[in-house]
N, C-alpha and C. Protein backbone atom coordinates (compact mmCIF):
# COMPACT_ATOMS: atom_id res chain seq x y z
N UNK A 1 40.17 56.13 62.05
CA UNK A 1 40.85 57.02 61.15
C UNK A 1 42.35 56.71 61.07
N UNK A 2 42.93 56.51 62.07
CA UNK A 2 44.69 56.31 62.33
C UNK A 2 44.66 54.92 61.29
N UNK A 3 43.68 53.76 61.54
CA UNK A 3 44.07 52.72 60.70
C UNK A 3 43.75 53.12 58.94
N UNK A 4 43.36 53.97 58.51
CA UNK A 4 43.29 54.44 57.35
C UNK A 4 44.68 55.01 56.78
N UNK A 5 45.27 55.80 57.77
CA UNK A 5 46.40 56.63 57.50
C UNK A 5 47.85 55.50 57.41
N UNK A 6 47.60 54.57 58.22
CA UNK A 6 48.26 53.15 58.03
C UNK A 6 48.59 52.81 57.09
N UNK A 7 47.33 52.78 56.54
CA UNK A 7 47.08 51.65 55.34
C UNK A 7 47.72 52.77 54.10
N UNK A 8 47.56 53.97 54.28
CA UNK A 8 47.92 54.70 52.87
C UNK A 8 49.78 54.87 53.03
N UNK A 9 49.73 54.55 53.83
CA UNK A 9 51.41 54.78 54.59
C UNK A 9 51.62 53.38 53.33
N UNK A 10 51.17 52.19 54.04
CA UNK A 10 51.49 50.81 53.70
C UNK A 10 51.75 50.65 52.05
N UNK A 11 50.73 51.99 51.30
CA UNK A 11 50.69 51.39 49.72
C UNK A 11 51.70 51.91 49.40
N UNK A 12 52.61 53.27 49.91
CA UNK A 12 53.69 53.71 49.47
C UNK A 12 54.95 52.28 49.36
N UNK A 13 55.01 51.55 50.05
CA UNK A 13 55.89 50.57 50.51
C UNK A 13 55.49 48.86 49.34
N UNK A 14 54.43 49.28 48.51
CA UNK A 14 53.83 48.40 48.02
C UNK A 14 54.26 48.26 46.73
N UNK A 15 54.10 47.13 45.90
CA UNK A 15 54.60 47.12 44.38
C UNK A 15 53.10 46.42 43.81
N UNK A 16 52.85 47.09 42.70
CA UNK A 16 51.77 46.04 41.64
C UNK A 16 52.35 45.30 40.87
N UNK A 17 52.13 43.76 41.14
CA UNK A 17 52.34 42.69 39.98
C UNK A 17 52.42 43.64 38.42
N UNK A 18 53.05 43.04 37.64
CA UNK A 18 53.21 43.18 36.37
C UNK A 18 51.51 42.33 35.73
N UNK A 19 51.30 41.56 36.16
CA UNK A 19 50.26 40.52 35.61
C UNK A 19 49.18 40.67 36.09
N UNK A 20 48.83 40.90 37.43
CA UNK A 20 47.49 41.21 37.85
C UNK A 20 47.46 42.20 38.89
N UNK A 21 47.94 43.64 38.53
CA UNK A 21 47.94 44.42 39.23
C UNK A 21 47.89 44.62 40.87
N UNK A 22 48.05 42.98 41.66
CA UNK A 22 48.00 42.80 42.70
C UNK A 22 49.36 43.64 43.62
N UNK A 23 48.88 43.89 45.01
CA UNK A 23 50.10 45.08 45.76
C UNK A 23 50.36 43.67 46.33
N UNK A 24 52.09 44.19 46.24
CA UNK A 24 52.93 43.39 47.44
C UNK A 24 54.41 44.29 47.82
N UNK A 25 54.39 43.39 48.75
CA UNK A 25 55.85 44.28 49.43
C UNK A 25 57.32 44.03 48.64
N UNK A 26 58.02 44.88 48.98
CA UNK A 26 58.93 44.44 48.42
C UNK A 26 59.27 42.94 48.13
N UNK A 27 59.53 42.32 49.19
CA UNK A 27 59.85 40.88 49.57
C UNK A 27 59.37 40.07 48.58
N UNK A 28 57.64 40.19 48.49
CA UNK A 28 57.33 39.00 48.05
C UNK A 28 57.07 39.72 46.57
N UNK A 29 57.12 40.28 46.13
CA UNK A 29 56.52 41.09 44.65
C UNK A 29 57.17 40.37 43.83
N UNK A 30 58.85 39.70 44.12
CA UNK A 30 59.21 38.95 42.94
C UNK A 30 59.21 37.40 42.65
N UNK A 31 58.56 36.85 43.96
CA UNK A 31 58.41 35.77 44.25
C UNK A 31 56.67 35.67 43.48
N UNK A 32 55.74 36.73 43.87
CA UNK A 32 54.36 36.82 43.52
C UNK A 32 54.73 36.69 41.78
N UNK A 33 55.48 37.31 41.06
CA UNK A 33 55.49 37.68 39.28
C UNK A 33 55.83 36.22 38.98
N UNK A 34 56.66 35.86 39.32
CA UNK A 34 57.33 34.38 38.77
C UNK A 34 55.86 33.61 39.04
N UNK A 35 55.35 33.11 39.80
CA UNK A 35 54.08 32.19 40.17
C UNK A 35 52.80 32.89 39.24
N UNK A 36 52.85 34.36 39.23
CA UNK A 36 51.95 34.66 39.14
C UNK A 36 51.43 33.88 37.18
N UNK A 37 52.65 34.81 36.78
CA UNK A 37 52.99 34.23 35.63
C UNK A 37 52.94 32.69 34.94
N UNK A 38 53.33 31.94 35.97
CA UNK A 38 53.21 30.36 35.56
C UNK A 38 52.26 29.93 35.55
N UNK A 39 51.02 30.65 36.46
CA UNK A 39 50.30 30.19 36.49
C UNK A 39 48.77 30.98 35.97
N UNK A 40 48.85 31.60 35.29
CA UNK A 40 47.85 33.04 34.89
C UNK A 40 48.26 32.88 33.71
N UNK A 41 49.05 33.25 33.10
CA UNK A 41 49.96 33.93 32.01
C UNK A 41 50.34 32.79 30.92
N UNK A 42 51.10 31.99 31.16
CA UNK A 42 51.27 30.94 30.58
C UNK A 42 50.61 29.97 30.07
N UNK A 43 50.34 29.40 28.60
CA UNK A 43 49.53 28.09 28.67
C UNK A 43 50.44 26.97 28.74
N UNK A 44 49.24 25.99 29.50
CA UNK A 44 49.56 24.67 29.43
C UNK A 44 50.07 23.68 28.30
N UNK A 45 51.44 23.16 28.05
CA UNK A 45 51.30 21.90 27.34
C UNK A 45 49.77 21.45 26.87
N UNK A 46 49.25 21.09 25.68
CA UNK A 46 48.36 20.52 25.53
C UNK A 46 48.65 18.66 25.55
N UNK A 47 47.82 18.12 26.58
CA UNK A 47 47.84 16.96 26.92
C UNK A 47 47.31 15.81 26.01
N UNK A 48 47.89 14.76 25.28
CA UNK A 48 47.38 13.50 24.48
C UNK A 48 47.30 12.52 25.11
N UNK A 49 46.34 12.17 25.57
CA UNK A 49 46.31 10.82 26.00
C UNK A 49 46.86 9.83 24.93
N UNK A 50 46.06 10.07 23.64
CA UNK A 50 46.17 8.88 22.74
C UNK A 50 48.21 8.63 22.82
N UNK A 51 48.98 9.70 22.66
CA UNK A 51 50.50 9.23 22.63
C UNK A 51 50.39 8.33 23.95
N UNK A 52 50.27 8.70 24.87
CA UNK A 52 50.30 7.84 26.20
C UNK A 52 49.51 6.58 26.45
N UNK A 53 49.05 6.40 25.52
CA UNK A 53 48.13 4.85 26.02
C UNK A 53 48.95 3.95 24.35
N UNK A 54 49.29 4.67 23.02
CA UNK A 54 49.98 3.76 22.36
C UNK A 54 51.12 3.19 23.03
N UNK A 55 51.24 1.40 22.69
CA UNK A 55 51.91 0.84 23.45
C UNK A 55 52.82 0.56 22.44
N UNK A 56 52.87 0.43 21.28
CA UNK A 56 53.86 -0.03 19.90
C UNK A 56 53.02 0.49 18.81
N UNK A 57 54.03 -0.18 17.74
CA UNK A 57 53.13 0.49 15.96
C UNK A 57 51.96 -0.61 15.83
N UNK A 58 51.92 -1.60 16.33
CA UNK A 58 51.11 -2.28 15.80
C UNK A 58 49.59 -1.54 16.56
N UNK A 59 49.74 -1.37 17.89
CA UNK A 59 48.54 -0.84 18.63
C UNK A 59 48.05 0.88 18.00
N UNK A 60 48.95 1.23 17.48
CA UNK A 60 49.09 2.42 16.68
C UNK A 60 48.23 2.30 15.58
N UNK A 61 48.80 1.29 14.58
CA UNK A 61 48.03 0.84 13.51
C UNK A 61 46.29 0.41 13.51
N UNK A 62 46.33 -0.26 14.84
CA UNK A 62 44.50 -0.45 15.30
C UNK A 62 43.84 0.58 15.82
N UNK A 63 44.36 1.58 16.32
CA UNK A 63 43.93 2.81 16.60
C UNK A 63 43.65 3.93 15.08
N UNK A 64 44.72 3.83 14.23
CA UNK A 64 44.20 4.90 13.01
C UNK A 64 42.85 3.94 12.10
N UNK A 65 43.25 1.88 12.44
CA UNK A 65 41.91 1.67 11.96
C UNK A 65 40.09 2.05 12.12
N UNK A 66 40.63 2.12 13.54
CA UNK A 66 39.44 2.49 14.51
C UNK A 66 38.96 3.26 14.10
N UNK A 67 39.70 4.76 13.99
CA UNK A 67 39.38 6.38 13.41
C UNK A 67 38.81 6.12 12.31
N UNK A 68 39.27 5.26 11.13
CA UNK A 68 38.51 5.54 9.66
C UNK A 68 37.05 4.65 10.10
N UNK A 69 37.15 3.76 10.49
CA UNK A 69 36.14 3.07 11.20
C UNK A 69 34.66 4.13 11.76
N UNK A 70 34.70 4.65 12.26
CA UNK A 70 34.12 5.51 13.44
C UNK A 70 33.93 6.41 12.03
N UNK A 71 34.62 7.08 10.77
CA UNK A 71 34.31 8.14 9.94
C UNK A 71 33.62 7.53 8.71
N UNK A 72 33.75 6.03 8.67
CA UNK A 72 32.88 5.69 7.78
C UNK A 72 31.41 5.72 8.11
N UNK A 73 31.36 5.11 9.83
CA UNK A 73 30.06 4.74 9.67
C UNK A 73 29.27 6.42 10.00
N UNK A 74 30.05 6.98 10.71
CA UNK A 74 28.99 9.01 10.73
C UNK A 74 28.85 9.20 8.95
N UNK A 75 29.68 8.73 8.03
CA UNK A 75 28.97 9.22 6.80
C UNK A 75 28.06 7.99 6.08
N UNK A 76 28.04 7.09 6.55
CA UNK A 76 26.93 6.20 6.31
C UNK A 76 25.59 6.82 6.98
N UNK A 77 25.63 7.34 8.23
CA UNK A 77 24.47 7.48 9.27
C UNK A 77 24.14 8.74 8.47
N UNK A 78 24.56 9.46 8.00
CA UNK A 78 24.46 10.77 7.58
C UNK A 78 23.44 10.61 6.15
N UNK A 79 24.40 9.46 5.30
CA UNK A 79 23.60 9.49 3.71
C UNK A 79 21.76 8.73 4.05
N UNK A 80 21.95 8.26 5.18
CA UNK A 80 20.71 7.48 5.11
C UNK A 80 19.67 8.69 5.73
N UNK A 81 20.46 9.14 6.75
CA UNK A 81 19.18 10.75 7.69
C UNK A 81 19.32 11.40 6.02
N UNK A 82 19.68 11.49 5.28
CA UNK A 82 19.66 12.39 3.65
C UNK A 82 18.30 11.13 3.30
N UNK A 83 18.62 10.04 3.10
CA UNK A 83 17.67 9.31 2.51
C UNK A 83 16.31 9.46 2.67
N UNK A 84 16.57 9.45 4.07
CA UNK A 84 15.20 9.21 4.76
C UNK A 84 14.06 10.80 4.72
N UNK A 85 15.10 11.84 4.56
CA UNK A 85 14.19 13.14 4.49
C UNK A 85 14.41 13.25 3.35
N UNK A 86 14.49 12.58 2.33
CA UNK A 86 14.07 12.51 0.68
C UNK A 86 12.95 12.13 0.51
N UNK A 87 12.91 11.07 1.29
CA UNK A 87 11.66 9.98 1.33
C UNK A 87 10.27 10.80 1.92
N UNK A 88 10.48 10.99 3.21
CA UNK A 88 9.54 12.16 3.91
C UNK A 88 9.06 13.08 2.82
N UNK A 89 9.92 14.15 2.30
CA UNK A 89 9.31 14.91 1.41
C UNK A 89 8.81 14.67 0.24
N UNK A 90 9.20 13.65 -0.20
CA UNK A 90 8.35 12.65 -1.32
C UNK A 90 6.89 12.50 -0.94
N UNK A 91 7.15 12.23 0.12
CA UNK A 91 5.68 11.24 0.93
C UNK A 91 4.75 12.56 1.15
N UNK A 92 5.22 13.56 1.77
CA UNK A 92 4.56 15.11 2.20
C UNK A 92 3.75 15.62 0.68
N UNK A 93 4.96 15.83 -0.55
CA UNK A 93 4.07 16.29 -1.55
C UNK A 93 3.11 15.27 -2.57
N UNK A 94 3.03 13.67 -2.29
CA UNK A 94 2.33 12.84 -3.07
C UNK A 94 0.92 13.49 -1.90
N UNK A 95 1.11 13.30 -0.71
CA UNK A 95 -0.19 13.06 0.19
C UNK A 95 -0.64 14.98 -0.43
N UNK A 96 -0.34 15.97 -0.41
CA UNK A 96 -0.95 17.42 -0.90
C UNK A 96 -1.21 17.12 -2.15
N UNK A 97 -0.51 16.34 -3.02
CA UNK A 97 -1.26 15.97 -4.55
C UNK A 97 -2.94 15.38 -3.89
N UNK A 98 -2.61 14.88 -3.06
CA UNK A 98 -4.38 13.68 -3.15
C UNK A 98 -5.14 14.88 -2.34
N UNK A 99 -4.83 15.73 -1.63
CA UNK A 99 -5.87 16.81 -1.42
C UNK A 99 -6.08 17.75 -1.83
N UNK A 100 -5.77 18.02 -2.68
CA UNK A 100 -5.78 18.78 -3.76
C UNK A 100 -6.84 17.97 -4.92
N UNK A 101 -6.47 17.01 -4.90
CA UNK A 101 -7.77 16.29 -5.99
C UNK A 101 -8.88 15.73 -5.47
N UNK A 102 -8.96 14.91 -3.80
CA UNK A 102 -9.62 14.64 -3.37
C UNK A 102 -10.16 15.13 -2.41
N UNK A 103 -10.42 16.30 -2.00
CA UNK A 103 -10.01 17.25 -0.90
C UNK A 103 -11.05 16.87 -0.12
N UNK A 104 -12.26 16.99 -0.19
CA UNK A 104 -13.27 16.55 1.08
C UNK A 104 -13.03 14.95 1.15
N UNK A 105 -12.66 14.09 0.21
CA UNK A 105 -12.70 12.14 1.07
C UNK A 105 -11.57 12.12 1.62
N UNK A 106 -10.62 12.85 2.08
CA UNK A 106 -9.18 12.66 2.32
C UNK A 106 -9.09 13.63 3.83
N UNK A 107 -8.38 13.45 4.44
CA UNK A 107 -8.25 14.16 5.90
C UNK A 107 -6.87 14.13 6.35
């Protein structure tokens, strides 16, 4: 029981973070907000590799080739998966035309 009465003694003497309602003592409560903050609170710089690995304009220049590169061929890959389920459903309603006319020689 005495260590209960302690402890309620202790919260009088206590401060809550601004940021995560955490108790601290005087001492450290303003040392806890500054950290707490930098590191909770704050976002990060967002990080580019790509600035950090260009070495000049010319390596610059083979890199935006690359990109159109890489966007031609996803819309090439794209018109042909279009092609190809044109084709499929072509193929789906010729084969229900022939059972429909041929319905028992056909399976």
């Amino acid at each position: 029981m005495r260590n209960l009465e302690i402890e309620d003694n202790d919260d009088q003497d206590k401060y809550s973070c601004r940021h995560c309602n955490r108790m601290f003592n005087e001492e450290a409560i303003d040392k806890h907000e500054k950290i707490c903050k930098k590191i909770f609170i704050d976002e990060r710089k967002k990080f580019d590799i790509k600035k950090k690995r260009i070495l000049d304009s010319e390596h610059a220049m083979l890199m935006r080739k690359n990109e159109k590169d890489v966007k031609k061929e996803k819309a090439i890959a794209a018109a042909a998966a279009a092609k190809k389920s044109k084709w499929k459903k072509q193929s789906e309603e010729f084969r229900q035309m022939l059972r429909g006319k041929f319905g028992k020689l056909i399976k």
